[in-house]
PDB file of N, CA and C in Angstrom:
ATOM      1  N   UNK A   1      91.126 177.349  65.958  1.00  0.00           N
ATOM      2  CA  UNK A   1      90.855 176.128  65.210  1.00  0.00           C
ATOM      3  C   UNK A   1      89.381 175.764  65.372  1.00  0.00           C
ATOM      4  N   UNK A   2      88.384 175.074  64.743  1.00  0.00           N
ATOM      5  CA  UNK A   2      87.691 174.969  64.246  1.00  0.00           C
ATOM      6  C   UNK A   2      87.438 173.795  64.773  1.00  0.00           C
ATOM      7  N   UNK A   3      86.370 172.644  64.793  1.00  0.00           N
ATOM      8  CA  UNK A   3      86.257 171.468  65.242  1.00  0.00           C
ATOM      9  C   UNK A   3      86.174 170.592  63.913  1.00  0.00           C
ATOM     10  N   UNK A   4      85.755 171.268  62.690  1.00  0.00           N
ATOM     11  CA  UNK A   4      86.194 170.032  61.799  1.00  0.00           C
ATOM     12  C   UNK A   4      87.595 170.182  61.192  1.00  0.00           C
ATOM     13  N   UNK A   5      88.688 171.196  61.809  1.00  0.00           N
ATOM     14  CA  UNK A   5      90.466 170.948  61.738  1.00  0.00           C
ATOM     15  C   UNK A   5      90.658 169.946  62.940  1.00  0.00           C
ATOM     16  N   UNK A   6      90.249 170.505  63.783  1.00  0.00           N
ATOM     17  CA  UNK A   6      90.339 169.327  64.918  1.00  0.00           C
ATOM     18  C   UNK A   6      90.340 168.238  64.756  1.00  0.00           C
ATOM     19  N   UNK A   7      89.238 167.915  64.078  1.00  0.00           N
ATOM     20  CA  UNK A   7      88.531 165.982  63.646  1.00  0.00           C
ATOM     21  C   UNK A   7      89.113 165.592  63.036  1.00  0.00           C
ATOM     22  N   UNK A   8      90.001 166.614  61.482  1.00  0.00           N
ATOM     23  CA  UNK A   8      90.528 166.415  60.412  1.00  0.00           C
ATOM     24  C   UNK A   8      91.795 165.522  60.862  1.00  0.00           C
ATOM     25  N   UNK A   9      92.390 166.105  61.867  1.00  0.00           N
ATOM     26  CA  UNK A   9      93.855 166.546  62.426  1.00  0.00           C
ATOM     27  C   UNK A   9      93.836 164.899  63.159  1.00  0.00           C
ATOM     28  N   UNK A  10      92.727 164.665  64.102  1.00  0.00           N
ATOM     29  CA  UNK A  10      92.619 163.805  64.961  1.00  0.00           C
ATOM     30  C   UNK A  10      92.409 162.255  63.958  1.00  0.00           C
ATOM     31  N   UNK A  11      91.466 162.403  62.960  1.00  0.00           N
ATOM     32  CA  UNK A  11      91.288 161.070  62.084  1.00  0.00           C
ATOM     33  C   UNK A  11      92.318 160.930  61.154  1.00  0.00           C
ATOM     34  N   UNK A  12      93.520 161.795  61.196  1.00  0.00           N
ATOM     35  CA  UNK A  12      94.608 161.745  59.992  1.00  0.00           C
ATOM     36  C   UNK A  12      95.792 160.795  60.906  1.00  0.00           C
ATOM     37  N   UNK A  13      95.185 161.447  62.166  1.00  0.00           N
ATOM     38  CA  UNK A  13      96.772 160.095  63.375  1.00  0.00           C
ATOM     39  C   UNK A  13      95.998 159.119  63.828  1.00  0.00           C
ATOM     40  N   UNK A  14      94.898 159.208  63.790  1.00  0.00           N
ATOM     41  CA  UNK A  14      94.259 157.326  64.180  1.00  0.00           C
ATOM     42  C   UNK A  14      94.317 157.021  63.045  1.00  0.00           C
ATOM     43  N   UNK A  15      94.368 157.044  61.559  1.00  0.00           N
ATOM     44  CA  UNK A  15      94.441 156.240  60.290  1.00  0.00           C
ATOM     45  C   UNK A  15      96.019 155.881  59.977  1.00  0.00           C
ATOM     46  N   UNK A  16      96.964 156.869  60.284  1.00  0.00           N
ATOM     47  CA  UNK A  16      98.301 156.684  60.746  1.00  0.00           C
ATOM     48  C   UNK A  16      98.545 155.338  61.781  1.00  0.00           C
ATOM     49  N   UNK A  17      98.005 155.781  62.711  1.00  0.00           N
ATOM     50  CA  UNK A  17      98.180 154.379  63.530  1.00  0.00           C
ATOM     51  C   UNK A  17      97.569 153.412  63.284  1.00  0.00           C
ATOM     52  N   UNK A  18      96.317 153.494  62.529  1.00  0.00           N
ATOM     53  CA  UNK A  18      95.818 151.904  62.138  1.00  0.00           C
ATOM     54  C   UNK A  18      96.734 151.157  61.016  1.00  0.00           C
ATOM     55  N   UNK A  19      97.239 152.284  60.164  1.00  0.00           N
ATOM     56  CA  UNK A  19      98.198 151.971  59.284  1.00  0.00           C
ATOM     57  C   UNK A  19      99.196 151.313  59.493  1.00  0.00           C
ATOM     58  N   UNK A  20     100.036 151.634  60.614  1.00  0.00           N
ATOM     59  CA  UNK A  20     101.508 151.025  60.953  1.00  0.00           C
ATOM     60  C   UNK A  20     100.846 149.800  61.519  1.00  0.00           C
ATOM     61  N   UNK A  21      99.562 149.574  62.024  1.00  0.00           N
ATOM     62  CA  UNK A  21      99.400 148.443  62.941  1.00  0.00           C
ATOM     63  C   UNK A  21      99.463 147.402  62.099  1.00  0.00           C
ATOM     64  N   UNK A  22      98.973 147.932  60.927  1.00  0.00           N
ATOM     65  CA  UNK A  22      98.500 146.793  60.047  1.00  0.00           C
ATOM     66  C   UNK A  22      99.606 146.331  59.100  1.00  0.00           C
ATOM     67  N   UNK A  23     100.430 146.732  59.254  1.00  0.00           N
ATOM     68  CA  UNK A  23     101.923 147.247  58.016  1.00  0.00           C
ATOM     69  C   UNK A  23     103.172 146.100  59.212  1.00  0.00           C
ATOM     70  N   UNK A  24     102.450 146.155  60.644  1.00  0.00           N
ATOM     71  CA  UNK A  24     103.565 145.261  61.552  1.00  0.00           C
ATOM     72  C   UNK A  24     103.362 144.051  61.906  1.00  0.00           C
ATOM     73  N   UNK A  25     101.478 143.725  62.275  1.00  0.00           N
ATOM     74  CA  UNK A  25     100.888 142.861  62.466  1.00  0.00           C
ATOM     75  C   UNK A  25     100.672 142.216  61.075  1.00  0.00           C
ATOM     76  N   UNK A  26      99.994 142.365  60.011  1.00  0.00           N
ATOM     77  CA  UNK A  26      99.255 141.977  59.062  1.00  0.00           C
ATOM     78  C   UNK A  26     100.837 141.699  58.487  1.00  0.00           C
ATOM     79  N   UNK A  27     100.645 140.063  57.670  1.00  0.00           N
ATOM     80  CA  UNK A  27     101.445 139.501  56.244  1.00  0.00           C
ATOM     81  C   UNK A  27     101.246 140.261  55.516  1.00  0.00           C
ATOM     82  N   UNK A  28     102.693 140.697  54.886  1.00  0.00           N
ATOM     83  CA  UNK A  28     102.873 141.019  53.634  1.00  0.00           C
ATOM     84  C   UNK A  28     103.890 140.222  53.013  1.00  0.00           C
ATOM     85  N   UNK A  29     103.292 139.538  51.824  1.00  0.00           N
ATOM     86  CA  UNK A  29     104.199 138.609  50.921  1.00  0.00           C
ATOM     87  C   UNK A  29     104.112 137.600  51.316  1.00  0.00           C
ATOM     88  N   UNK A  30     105.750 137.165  51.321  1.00  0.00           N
ATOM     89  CA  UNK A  30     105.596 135.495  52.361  1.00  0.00           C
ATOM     90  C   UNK A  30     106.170 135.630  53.666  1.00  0.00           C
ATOM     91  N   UNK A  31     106.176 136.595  54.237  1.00  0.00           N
ATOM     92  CA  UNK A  31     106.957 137.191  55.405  1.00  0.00           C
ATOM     93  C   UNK A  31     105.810 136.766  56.626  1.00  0.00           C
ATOM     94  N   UNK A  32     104.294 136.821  56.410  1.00  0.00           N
ATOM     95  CA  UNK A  32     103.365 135.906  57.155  1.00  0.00           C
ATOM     96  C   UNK A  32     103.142 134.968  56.977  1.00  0.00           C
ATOM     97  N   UNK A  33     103.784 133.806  56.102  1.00  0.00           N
ATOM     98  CA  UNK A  33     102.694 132.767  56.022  1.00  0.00           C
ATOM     99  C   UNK A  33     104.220 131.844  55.985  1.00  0.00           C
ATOM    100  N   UNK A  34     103.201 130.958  56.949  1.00  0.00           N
ATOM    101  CA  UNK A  34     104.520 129.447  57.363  1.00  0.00           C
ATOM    102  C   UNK A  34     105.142 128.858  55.704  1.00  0.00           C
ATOM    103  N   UNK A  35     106.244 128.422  55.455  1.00  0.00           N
ATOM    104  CA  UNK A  35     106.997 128.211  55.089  1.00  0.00           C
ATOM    105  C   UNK A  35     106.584 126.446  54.190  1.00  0.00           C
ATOM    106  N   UNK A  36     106.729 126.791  52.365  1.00  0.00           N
ATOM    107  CA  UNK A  36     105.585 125.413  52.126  1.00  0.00           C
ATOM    108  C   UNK A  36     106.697 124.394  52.014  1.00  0.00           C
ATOM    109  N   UNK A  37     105.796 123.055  52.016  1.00  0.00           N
ATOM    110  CA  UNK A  37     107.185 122.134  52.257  1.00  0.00           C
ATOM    111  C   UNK A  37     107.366 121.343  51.028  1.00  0.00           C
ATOM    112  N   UNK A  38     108.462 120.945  50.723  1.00  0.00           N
ATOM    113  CA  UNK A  38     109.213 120.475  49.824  1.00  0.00           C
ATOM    114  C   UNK A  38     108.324 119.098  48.788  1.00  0.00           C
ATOM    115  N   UNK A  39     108.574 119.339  48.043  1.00  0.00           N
ATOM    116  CA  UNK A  39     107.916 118.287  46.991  1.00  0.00           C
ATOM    117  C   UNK A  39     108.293 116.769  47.347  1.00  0.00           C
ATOM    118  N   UNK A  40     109.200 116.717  47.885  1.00  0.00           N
ATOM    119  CA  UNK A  40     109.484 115.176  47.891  1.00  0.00           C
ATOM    120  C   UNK A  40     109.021 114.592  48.991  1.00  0.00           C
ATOM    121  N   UNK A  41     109.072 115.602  49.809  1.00  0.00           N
ATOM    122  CA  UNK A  41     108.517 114.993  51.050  1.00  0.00           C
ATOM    123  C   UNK A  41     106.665 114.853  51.044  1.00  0.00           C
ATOM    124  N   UNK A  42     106.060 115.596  50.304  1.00  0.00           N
ATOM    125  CA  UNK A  42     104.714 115.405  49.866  1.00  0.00           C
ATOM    126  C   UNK A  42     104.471 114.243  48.539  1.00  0.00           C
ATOM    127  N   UNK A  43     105.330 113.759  47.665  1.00  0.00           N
ATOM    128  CA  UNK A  43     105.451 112.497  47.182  1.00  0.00           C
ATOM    129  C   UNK A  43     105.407 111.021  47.873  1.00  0.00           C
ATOM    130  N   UNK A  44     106.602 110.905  48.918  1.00  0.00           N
ATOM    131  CA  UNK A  44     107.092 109.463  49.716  1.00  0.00           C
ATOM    132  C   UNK A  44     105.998 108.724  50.177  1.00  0.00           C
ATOM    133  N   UNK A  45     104.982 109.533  50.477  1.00  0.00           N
ATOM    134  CA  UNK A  45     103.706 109.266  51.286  1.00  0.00           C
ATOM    135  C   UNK A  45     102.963 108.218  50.065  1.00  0.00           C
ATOM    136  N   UNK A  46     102.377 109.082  48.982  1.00  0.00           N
ATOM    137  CA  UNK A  46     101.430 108.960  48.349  1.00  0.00           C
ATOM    138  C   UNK A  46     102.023 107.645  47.209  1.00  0.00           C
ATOM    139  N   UNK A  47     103.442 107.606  47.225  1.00  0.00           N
ATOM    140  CA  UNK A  47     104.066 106.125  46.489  1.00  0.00           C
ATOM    141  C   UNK A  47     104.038 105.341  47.158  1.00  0.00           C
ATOM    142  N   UNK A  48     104.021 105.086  48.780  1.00  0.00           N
ATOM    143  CA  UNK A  48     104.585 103.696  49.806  1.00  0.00           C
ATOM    144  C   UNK A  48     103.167 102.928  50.171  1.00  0.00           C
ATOM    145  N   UNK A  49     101.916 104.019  49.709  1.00  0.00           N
ATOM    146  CA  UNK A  49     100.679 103.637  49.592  1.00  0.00           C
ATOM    147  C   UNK A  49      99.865 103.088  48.854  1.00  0.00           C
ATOM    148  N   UNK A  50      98.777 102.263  48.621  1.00  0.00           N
ATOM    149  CA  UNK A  50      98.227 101.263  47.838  1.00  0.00           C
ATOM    150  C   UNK A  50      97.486 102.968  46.718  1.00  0.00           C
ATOM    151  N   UNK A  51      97.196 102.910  45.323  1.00  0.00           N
ATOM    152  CA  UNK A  51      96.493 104.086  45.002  1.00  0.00           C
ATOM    153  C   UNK A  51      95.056 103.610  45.226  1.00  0.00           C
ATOM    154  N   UNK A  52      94.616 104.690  45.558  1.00  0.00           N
ATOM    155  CA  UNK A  52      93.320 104.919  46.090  1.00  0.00           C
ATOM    156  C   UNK A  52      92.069 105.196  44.558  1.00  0.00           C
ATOM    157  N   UNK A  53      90.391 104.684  45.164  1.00  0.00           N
ATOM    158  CA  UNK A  53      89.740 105.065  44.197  1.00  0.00           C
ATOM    159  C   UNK A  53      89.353 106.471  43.817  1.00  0.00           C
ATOM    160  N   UNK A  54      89.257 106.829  42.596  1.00  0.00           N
ATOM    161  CA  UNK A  54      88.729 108.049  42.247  1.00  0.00           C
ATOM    162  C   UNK A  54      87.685 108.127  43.009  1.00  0.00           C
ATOM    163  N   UNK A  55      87.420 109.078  43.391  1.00  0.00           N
ATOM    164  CA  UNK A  55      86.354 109.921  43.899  1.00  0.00           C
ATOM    165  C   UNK A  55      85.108 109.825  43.253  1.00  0.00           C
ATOM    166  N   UNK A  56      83.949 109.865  43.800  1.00  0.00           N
ATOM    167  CA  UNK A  56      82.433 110.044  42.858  1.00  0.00           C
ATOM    168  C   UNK A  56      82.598 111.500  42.805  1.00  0.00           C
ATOM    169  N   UNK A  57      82.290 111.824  41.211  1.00  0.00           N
ATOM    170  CA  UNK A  57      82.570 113.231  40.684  1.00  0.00           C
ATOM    171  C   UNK A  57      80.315 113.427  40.343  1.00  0.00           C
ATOM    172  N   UNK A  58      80.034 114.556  40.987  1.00  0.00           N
ATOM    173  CA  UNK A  58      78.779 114.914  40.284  1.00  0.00           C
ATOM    174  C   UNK A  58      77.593 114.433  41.543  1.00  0.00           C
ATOM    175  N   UNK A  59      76.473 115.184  41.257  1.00  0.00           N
ATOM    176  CA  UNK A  59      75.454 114.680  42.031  1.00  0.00           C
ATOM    177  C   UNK A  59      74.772 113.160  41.904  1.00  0.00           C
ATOM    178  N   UNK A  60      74.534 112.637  42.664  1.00  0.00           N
ATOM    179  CA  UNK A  60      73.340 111.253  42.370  1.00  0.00           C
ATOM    180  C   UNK A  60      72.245 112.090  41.915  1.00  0.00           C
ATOM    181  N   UNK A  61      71.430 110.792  40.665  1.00  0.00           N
ATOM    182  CA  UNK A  61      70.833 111.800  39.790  1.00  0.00           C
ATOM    183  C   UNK A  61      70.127 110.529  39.673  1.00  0.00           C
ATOM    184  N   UNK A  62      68.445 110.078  40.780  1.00  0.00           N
ATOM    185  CA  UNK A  62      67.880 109.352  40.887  1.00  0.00           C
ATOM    186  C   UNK A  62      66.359 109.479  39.805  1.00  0.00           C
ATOM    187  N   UNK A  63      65.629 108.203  39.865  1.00  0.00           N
ATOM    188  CA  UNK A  63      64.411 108.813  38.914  1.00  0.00           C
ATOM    189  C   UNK A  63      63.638 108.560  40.060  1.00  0.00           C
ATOM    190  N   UNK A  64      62.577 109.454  39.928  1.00  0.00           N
ATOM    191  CA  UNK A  64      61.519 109.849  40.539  1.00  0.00           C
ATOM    192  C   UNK A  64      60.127 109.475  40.168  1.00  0.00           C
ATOM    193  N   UNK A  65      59.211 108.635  40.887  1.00  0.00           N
ATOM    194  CA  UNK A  65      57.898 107.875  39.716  1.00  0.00           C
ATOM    195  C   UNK A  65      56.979 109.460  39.848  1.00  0.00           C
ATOM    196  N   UNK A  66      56.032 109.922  38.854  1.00  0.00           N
ATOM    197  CA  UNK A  66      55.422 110.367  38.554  1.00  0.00           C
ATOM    198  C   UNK A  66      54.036 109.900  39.263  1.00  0.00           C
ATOM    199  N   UNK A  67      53.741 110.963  40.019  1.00  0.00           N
ATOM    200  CA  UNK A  67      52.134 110.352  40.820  1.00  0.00           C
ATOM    201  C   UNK A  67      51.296 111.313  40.642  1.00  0.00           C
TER     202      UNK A  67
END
Protein backbone atom coordinates (compact mmCIF):
# COMPACT_ATOMS: atom_id res chain seq x y z
CA UNK A 1 0.00 0.00 0.00
CA UNK A 2 1.01 3.25 -0.85
CA UNK A 3 0.70 6.32 1.54
CA UNK A 4 -1.84 8.18 -0.48
CA UNK A 5 -4.26 4.57 -0.07
CA UNK A 6 -3.32 4.93 3.36
CA UNK A 7 -4.51 8.74 3.75
CA UNK A 8 -7.35 7.85 1.35
CA UNK A 9 -8.44 4.91 3.64
CA UNK A 10 -7.67 6.96 6.91
CA UNK A 11 -9.72 10.43 5.78
CA UNK A 12 -12.71 8.16 4.46
CA UNK A 13 -13.21 6.88 8.58
CA UNK A 14 -12.52 10.28 10.18
CA UNK A 15 -15.28 11.85 7.67
CA UNK A 16 -17.40 8.71 8.66
CA UNK A 17 -17.02 9.62 12.14
CA UNK A 18 -17.45 13.28 11.83
CA UNK A 19 -20.54 12.26 10.02
CA UNK A 20 -22.36 10.13 12.63
CA UNK A 21 -21.21 12.83 15.17
CA UNK A 22 -23.00 15.28 13.53
CA UNK A 23 -26.15 13.07 12.41
CA UNK A 24 -26.39 12.34 16.71
CA UNK A 25 -25.34 15.59 18.16
CA UNK A 26 -26.52 18.18 15.53
CA UNK A 27 -30.76 18.97 15.09
CA UNK A 28 -32.33 17.61 12.47
CA UNK A 29 -35.91 18.95 11.89
CA UNK A 30 -37.68 19.66 15.07
CA UNK A 31 -36.10 16.81 16.90
CA UNK A 32 -33.42 19.76 18.22
CA UNK A 33 -35.19 22.60 18.86
CA UNK A 34 -37.41 23.17 22.16
CA UNK A 35 -40.92 22.80 21.55
CA UNK A 36 -43.00 26.39 20.37
CA UNK A 37 -45.69 27.40 22.62
CA UNK A 38 -49.20 27.67 22.01
CA UNK A 39 -50.97 30.74 20.63
CA UNK A 40 -53.15 31.46 23.40
CA UNK A 41 -50.91 31.48 25.84
CA UNK A 42 -48.78 34.19 23.80
CA UNK A 43 -52.20 36.26 23.39
CA UNK A 44 -53.52 36.47 27.45
CA UNK A 45 -50.51 38.61 28.07
CA UNK A 46 -50.71 41.15 25.36
CA UNK A 47 -54.93 41.63 25.99
CA UNK A 48 -54.76 42.04 30.11
CA UNK A 49 -52.28 44.89 29.10
CA UNK A 50 -52.80 48.64 28.42
CA UNK A 51 -51.69 48.71 24.21
CA UNK A 52 -48.55 50.13 23.92
CA UNK A 53 -47.09 53.04 21.51
CA UNK A 54 -45.91 52.27 18.08
CA UNK A 55 -42.47 52.29 17.87
CA UNK A 56 -40.33 55.25 16.08
CA UNK A 57 -39.94 53.59 12.62
CA UNK A 58 -36.75 55.26 10.53
CA UNK A 59 -33.70 57.32 11.33
CA UNK A 60 -33.87 61.00 12.99
CA UNK A 61 -33.29 63.06 10.05
CA UNK A 62 -31.98 66.49 11.61
CA UNK A 63 -30.99 69.79 9.54
CA UNK A 64 -27.64 70.75 9.64
CA UNK A 65 -26.67 74.82 9.24
CA UNK A 66 -24.35 75.21 6.39
CA UNK A 67 -20.94 76.98 7.49
Amino acid sequence: MTSESVGGIFGAIVAAIVLAVAVVFGPIGQYGKPPKPKAADQAAPAAASAPAEPAPRGPDVREVPNQ
